[in-house]
Protein backbone atom coordinates (compact mmCIF):
# COMPACT_ATOMS: atom_id res chain seq x y z
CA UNK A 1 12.14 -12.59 21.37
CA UNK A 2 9.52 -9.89 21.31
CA UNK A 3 12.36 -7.40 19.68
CA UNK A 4 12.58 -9.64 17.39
CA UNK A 5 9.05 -10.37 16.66
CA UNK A 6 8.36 -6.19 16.38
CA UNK A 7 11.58 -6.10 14.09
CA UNK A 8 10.74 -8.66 11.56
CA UNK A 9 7.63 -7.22 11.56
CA UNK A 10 8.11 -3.99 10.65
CA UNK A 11 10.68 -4.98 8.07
CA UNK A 12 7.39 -6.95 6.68
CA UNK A 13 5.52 -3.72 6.76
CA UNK A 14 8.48 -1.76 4.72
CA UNK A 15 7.92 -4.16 2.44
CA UNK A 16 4.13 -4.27 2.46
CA UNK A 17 3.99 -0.39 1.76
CA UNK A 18 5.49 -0.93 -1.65
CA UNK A 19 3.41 -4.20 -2.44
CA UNK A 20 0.22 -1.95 -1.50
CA UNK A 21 1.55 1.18 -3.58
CA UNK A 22 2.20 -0.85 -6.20
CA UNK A 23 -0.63 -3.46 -5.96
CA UNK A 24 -3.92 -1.20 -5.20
CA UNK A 25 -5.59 -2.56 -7.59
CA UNK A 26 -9.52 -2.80 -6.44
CA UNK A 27 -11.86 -5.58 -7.28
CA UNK A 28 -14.70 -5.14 -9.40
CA UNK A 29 -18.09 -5.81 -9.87
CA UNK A 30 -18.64 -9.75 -9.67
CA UNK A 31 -22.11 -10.57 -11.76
CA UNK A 32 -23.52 -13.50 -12.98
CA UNK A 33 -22.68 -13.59 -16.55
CA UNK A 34 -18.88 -12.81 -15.56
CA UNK A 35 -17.51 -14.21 -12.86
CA UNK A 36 -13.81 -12.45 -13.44
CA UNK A 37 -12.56 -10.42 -10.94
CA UNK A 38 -9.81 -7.86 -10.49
CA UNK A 39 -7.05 -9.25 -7.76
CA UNK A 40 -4.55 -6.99 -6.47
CA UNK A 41 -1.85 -6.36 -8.97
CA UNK A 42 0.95 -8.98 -7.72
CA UNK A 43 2.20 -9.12 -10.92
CA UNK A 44 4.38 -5.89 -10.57
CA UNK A 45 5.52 -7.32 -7.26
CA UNK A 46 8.68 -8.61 -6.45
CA UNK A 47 8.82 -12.45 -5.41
CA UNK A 48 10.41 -10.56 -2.33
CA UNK A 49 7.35 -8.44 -2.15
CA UNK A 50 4.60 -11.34 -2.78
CA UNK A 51 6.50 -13.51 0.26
CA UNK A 52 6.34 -10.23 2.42
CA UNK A 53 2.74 -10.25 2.06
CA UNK A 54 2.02 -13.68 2.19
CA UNK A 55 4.17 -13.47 5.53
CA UNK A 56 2.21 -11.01 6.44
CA UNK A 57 -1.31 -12.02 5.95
CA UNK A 58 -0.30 -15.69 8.02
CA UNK A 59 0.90 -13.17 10.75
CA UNK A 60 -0.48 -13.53 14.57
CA UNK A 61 -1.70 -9.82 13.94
CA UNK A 62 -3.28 -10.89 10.44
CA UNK A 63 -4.93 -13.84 12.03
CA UNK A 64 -6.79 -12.02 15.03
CA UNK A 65 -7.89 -9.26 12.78
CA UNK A 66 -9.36 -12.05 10.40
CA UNK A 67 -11.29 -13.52 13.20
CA UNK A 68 -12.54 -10.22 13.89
CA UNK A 69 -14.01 -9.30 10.69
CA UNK A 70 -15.12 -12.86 9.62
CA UNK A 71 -17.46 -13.08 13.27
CA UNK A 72 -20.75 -12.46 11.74
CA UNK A 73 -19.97 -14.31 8.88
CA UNK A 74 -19.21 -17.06 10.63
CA UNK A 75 -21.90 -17.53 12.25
CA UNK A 76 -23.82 -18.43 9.23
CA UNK A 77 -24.73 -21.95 8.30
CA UNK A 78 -24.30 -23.53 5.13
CA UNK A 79 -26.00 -26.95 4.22
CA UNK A 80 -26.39 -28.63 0.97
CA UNK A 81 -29.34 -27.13 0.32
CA UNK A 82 -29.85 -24.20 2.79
CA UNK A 83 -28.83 -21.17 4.25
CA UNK A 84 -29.08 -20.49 8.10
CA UNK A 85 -28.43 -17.01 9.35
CA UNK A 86 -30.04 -14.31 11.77
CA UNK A 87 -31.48 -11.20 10.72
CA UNK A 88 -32.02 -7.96 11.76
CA UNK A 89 -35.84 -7.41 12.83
CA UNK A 90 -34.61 -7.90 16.58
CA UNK A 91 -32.12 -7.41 18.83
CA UNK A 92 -31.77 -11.23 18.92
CA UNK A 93 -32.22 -11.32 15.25
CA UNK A 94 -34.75 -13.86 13.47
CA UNK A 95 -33.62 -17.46 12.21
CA UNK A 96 -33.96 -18.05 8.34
CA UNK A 97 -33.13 -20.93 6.96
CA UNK A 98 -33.46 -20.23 2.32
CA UNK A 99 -33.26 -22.64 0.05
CA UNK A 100 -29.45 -22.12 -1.82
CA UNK A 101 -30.19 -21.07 -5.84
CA UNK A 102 -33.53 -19.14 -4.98
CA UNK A 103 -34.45 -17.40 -8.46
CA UNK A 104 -37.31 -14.63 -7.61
CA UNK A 105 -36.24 -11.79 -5.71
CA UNK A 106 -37.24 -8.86 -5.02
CA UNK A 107 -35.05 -5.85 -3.46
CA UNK A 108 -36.44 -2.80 -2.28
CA UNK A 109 -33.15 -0.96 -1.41
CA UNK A 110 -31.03 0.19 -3.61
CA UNK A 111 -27.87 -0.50 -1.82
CA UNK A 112 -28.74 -3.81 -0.42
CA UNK A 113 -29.26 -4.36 -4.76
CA UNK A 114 -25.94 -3.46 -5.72
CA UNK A 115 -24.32 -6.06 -2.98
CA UNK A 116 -26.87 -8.91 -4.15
CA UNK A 117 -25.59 -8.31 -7.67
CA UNK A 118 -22.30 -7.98 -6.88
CA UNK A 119 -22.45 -11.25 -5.16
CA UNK A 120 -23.49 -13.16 -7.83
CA UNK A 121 -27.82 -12.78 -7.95
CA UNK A 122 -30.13 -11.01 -10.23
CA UNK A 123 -33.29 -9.69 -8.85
CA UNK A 124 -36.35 -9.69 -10.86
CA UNK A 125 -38.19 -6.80 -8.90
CA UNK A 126 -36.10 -3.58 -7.62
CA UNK A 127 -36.93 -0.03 -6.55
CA UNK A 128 -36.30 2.83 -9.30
CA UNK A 129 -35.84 6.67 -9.67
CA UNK A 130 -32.87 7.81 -8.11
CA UNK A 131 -31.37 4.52 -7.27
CA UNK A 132 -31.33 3.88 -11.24
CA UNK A 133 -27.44 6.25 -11.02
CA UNK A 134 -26.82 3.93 -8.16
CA UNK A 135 -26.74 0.79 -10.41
CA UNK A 136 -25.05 2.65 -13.35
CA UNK A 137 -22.56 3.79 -10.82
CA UNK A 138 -21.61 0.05 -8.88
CA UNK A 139 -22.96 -2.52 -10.91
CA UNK A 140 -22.40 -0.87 -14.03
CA UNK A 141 -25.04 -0.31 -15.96
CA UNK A 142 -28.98 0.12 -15.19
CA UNK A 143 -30.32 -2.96 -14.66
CA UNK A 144 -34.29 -1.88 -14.53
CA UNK A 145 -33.60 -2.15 -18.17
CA UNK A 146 -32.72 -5.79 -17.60
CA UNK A 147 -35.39 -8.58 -19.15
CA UNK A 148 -36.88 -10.17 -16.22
CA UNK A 149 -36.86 -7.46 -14.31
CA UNK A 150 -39.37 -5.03 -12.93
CA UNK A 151 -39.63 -1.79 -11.00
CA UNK A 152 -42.06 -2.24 -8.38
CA UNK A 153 -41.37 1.36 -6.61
CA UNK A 154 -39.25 4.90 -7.38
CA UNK A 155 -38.21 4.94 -3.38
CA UNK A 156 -36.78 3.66 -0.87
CA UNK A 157 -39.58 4.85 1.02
CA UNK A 158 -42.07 1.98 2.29
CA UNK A 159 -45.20 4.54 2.57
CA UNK A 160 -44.56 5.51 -1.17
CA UNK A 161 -44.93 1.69 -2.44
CA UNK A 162 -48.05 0.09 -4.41
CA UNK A 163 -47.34 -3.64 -2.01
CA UNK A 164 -50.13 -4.97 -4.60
CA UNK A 165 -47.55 -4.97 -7.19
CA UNK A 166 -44.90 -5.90 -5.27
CA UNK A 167 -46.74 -8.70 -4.19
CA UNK A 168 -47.80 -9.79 -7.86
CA UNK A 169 -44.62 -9.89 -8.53
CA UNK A 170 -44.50 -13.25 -7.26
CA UNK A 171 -41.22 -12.90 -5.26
CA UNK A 172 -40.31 -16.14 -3.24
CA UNK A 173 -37.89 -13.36 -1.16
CA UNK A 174 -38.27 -10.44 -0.33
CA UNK A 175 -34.97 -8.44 0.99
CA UNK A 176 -36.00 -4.76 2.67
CA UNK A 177 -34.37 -2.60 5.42
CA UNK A 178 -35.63 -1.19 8.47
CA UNK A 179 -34.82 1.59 7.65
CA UNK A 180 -37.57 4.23 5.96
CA UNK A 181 -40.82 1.77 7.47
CA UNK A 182 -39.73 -1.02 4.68
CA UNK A 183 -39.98 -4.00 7.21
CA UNK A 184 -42.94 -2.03 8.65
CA UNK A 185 -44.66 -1.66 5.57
CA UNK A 186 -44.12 -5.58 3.41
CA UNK A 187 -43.30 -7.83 6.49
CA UNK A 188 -47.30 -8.01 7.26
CA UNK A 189 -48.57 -8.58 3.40
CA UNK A 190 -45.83 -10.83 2.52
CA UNK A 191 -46.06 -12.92 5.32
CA UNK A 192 -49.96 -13.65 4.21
CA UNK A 193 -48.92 -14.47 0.95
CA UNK A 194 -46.59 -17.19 2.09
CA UNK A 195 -43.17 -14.64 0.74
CA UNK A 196 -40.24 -14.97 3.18
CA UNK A 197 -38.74 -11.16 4.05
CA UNK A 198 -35.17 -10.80 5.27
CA UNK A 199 -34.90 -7.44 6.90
CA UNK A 200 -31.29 -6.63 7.55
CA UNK A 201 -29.11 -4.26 8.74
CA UNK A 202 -25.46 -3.30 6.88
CA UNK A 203 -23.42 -0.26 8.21
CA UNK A 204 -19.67 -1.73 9.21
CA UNK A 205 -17.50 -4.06 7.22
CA UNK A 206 -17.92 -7.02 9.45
CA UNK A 207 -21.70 -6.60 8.11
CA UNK A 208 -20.71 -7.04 4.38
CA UNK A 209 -18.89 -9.95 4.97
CA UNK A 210 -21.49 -11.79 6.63
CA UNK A 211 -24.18 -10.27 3.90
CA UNK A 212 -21.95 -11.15 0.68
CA UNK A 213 -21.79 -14.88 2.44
CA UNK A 214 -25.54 -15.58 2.87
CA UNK A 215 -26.14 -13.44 -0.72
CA UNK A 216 -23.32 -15.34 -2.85
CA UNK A 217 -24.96 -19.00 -1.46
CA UNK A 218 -28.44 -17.89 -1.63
CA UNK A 219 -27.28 -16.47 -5.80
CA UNK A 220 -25.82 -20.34 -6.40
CA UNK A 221 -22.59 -18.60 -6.41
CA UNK A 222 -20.45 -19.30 -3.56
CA UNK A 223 -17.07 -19.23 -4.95
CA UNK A 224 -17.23 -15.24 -5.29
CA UNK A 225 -17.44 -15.09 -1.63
CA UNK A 226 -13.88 -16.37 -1.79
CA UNK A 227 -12.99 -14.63 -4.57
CA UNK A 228 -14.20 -10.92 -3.88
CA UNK A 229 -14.68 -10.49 -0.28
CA UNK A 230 -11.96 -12.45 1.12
CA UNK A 231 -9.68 -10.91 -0.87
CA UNK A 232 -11.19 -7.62 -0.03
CA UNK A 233 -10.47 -8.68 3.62
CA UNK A 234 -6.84 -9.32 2.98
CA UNK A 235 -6.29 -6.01 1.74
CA UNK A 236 -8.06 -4.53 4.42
CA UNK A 237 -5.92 -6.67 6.82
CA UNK A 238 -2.52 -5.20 5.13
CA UNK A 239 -3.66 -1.75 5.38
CA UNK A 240 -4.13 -1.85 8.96
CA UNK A 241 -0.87 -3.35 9.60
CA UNK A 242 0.93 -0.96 7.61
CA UNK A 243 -0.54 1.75 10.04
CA UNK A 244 2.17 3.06 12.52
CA UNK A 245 2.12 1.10 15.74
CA UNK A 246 1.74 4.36 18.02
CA UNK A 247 -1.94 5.66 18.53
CA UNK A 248 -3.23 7.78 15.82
CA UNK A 249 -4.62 11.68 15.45
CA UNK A 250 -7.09 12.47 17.55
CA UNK A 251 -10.27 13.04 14.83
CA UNK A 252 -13.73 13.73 14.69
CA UNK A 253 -15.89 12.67 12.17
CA UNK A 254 -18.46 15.38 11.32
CA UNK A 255 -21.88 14.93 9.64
CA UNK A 256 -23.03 17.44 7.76
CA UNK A 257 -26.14 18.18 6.61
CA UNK A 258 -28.03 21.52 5.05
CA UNK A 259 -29.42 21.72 8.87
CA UNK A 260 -26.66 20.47 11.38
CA UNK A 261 -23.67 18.62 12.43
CA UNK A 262 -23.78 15.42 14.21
CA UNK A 263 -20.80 13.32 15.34
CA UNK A 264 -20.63 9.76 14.33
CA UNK A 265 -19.50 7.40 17.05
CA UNK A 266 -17.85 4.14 16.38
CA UNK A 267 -21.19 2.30 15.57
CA UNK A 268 -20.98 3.73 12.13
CA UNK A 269 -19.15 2.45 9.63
CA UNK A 270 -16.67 5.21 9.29
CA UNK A 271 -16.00 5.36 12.78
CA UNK A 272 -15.89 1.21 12.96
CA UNK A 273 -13.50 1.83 10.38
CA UNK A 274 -11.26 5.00 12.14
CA UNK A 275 -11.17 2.81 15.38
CA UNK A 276 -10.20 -0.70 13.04
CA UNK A 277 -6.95 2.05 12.00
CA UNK A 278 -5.79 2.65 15.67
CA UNK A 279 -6.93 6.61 15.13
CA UNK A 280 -8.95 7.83 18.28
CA UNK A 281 -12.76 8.90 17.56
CA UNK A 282 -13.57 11.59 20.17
CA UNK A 283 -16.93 11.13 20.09
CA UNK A 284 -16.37 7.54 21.47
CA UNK A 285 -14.91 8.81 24.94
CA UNK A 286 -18.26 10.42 25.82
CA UNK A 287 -21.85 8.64 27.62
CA UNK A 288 -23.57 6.77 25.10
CA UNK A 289 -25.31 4.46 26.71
CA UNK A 290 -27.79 3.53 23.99
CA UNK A 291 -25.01 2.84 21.41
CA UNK A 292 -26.42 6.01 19.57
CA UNK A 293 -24.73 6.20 15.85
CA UNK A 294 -24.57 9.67 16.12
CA UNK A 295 -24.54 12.17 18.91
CA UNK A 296 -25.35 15.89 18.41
CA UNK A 297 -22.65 18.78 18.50
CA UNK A 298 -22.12 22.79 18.31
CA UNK A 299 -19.35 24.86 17.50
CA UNK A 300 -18.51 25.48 20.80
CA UNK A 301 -18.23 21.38 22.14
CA UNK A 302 -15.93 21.31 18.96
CA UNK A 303 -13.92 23.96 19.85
CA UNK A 304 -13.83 22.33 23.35
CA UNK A 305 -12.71 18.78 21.86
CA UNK A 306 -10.13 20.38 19.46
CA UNK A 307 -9.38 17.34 17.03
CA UNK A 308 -6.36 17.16 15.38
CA UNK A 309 -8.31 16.26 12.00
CA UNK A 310 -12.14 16.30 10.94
CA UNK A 311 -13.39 14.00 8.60
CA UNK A 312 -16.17 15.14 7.20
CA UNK A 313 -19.45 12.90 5.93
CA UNK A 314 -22.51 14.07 4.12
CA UNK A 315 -24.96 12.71 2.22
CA UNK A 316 -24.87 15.10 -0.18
CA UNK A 317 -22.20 16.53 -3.03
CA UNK A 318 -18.74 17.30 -2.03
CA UNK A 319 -19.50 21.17 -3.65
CA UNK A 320 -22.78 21.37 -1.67
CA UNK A 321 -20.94 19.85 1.66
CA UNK A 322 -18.53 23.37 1.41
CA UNK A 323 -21.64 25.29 0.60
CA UNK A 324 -22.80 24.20 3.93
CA UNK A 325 -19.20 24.92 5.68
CA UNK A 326 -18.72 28.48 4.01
CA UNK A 327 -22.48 29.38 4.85
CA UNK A 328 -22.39 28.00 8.84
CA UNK A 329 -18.85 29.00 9.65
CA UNK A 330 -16.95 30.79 7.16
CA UNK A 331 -16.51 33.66 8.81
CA UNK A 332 -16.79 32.28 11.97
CA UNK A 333 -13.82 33.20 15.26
CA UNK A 334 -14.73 29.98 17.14
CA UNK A 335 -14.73 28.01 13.45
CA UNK A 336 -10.92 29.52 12.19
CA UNK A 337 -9.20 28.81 15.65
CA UNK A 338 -9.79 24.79 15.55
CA UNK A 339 -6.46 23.44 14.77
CA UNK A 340 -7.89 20.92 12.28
CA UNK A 341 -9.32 24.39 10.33
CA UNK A 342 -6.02 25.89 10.98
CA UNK A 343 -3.60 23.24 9.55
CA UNK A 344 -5.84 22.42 6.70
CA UNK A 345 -6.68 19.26 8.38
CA UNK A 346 -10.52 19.05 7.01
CA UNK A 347 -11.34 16.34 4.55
CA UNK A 348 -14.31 15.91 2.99
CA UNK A 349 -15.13 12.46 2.48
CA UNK A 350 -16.07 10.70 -0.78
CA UNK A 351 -19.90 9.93 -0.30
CA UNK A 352 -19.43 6.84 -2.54
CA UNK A 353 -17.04 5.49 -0.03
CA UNK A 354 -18.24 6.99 3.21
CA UNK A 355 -21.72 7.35 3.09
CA UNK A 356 -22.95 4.46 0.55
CA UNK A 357 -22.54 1.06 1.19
CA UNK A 358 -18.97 0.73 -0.35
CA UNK A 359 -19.27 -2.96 -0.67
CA UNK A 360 -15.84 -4.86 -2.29
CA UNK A 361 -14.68 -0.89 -2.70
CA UNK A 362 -14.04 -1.16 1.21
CA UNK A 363 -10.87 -1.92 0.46
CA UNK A 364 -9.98 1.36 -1.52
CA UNK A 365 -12.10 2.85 1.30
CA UNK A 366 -9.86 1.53 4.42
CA UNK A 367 -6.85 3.16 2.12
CA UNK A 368 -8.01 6.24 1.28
CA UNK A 369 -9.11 6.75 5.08
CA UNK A 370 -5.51 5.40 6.37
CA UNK A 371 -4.08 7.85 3.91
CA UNK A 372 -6.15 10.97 5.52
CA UNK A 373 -4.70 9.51 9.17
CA UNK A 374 -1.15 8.93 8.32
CA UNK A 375 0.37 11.52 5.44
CA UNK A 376 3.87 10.24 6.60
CA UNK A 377 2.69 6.73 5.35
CA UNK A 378 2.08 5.94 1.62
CA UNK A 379 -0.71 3.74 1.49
CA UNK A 380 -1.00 3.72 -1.98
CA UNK A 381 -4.27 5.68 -1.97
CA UNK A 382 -6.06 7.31 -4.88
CA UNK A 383 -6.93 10.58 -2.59
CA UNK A 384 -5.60 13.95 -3.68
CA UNK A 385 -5.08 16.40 -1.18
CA UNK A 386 -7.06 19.12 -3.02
CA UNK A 387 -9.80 17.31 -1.71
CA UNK A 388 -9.14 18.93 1.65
């Protein structure tokens, strides 16, 4: 029986390949005056091809990985009127419990902005400056320029922000990272003007799931959860089981920056997402006993490790990332005998899919990695090799 199971599986998965060639269509940005979105293209599938999927996606294999992913999201109450989650200002997290159809907000980071828009909301205080090509870029246009909205900062940055204005903004929620002393610098002020703050935390892609749920019911717009990030989710689910059954390359996942390289580990999102597509992260065999997203690395340790492929992530431009390479290690003995330099098995990542919060791209994200893992297997992913 299990031959038979792993056989009429993997004629699913010769079938699934074509449906996700053919149907890679990604979903776009979900906002409140449009609610269409972009499903993948089943129309130039086969009915063979559509019941191959559907097959597919009601799969054992389909199921488990749904229960995976949907965890965190689960875990989130809906009511009639409220929404009950944990955040992120502990280890435990912090019970909220916010009124569903709340109309002020105010978000000071630009990521967590583009996900509350594309998840129905409109905010009517947000941080500037550079996270203005941010908007432009996901949501599609800059909404500072929006009536009703105003720029309370031009950072990220908590110690650069005037929290008088923010507060006179009159938010009744305030949604801030962690991350560069945000929580650290609103939590106290808000709190003694009676303004809620939800600090959270958003690197994997169980994380948007959960987020885009308590977002799309706090924005009065609950459907889209069903309608963008589920069927994000499937396609993530039919990616991984069109990956070959057999472990994957063995793969480091370098980040680069003008001063080092770090190794991320598999409490990043990329490696989350290597590990999710059965590749092995090497970083993720060594002691980490703090659950450290990234661990430090020379040229020698990497010469030691040897990957098969290195994925490169920066923060920066794809031009400047090579800038970095060709100035560290161009010339470099050590650097020209990895095998992953040697086979021209270095990929530079695409910083809007790797490094920003990809949101309902995560899809096209999962793809495009899958594709850098498994050349033999057509994914269907917009990545062109001269990206190397």
């Amino acid at each position: 029986m299990q031959k038979l199971k792993n056989l009429s599986i993997s004629l699913l998965t010769c079938l699934l390949l074509l449906s996700l060639v053919l149907g890679s269509g990604s979903i776009i940005m979900a906002e409140k005056e449009s609610k269409e979105t972009k499903a993948p293209a089943e129309e130039a599938l086969s009915e063979e091809e559509l019941e191959a999927r559907r097959e597919l996606l009601a799969s054992e294999e389909a199921e488990e990985l749904r229960e995976k992913f949907l965890a965190l999201a689960d875990e989130v109450e809906v009511t009639e009127d409220e929404v009950i989650f944990q955040d992120n200002t502990t280890e435990e997290g912090v019970e909220h419990r916010i009124k569903r159809g709340i109309d002020r907000v105010a978000i000071l980071y630009g990521s967590y902005t583009t996900l509350w828009y594309e998840a129905g909301g409109q905010a009517t205080a947000v941080i500037g400056g550079d996270n203005v090509k941010l908007y432009e870029k996901v949501i599609g246009r800059d909404i500072t320029q929006d009536e009703g909205v105003e720029v309370v900062a031009e950072a990220n940055s908590g110690q650069t922000w005037d929290v008088e204005r923010i507060i006179a903004n009159q938010p009744e929620l305030i949604i801030c990272s962690q991350a560069m002393s945000g929580y650290s610098t609103i939590s106290g002020p808000a709190e003694a003007a009676g303004i809620e703050v939800l600090c959270l935390s958003y690197d994997t892609f169980e994380d948007y799931l959960k987020w885009f749920k308590v977002f799309s019911h706090l924005a009065g717009e609950p459907e889209l959860f069903e309608e963008v990030a589920l069927e994000v989710l499937d396609e993530v689910i039919l990616t991984i089981l069109a990956c070959p059954e057999e472990e994957g390359p063995n793969v480091a996942i370098l980040f680069a920056s003008p001063r080092d390289f770090t190794l991320n580990t598999k409490a990043t999102s990329i490696g989350a997402m290597v590990l999710d597509l059965k590749a092995h992260n090497v970083v993720d065999d060594w002691d980490n006993p703090d659950g450290a997203k990234r661990l430090p690395i020379n040229l020698e340790m990497l010469f030691t490790i040897n990957p098969e492929k290195i994925l490169l992530q920066t923060h920066t431009s794809e031009d400047k990332c090579r800038e970095v390479i060709e100035e560290n290690f161009g010339d470099n003995a050590v650097w020209q005998e990895l095998d992953a330099v040697k086979n021209e098995e270095l990929y530079i990542l695409d910083t809007n899919l790797f490094h920003r919060k990809p949101n309902s791209r995560f899809a096209e994200a999962y793809k495009q990695l899958a594709q850098i893992l498994y050349p033999q297997v057509d994914f269907g992913a917009d990545f062109d090799a001269e990206d190397k």
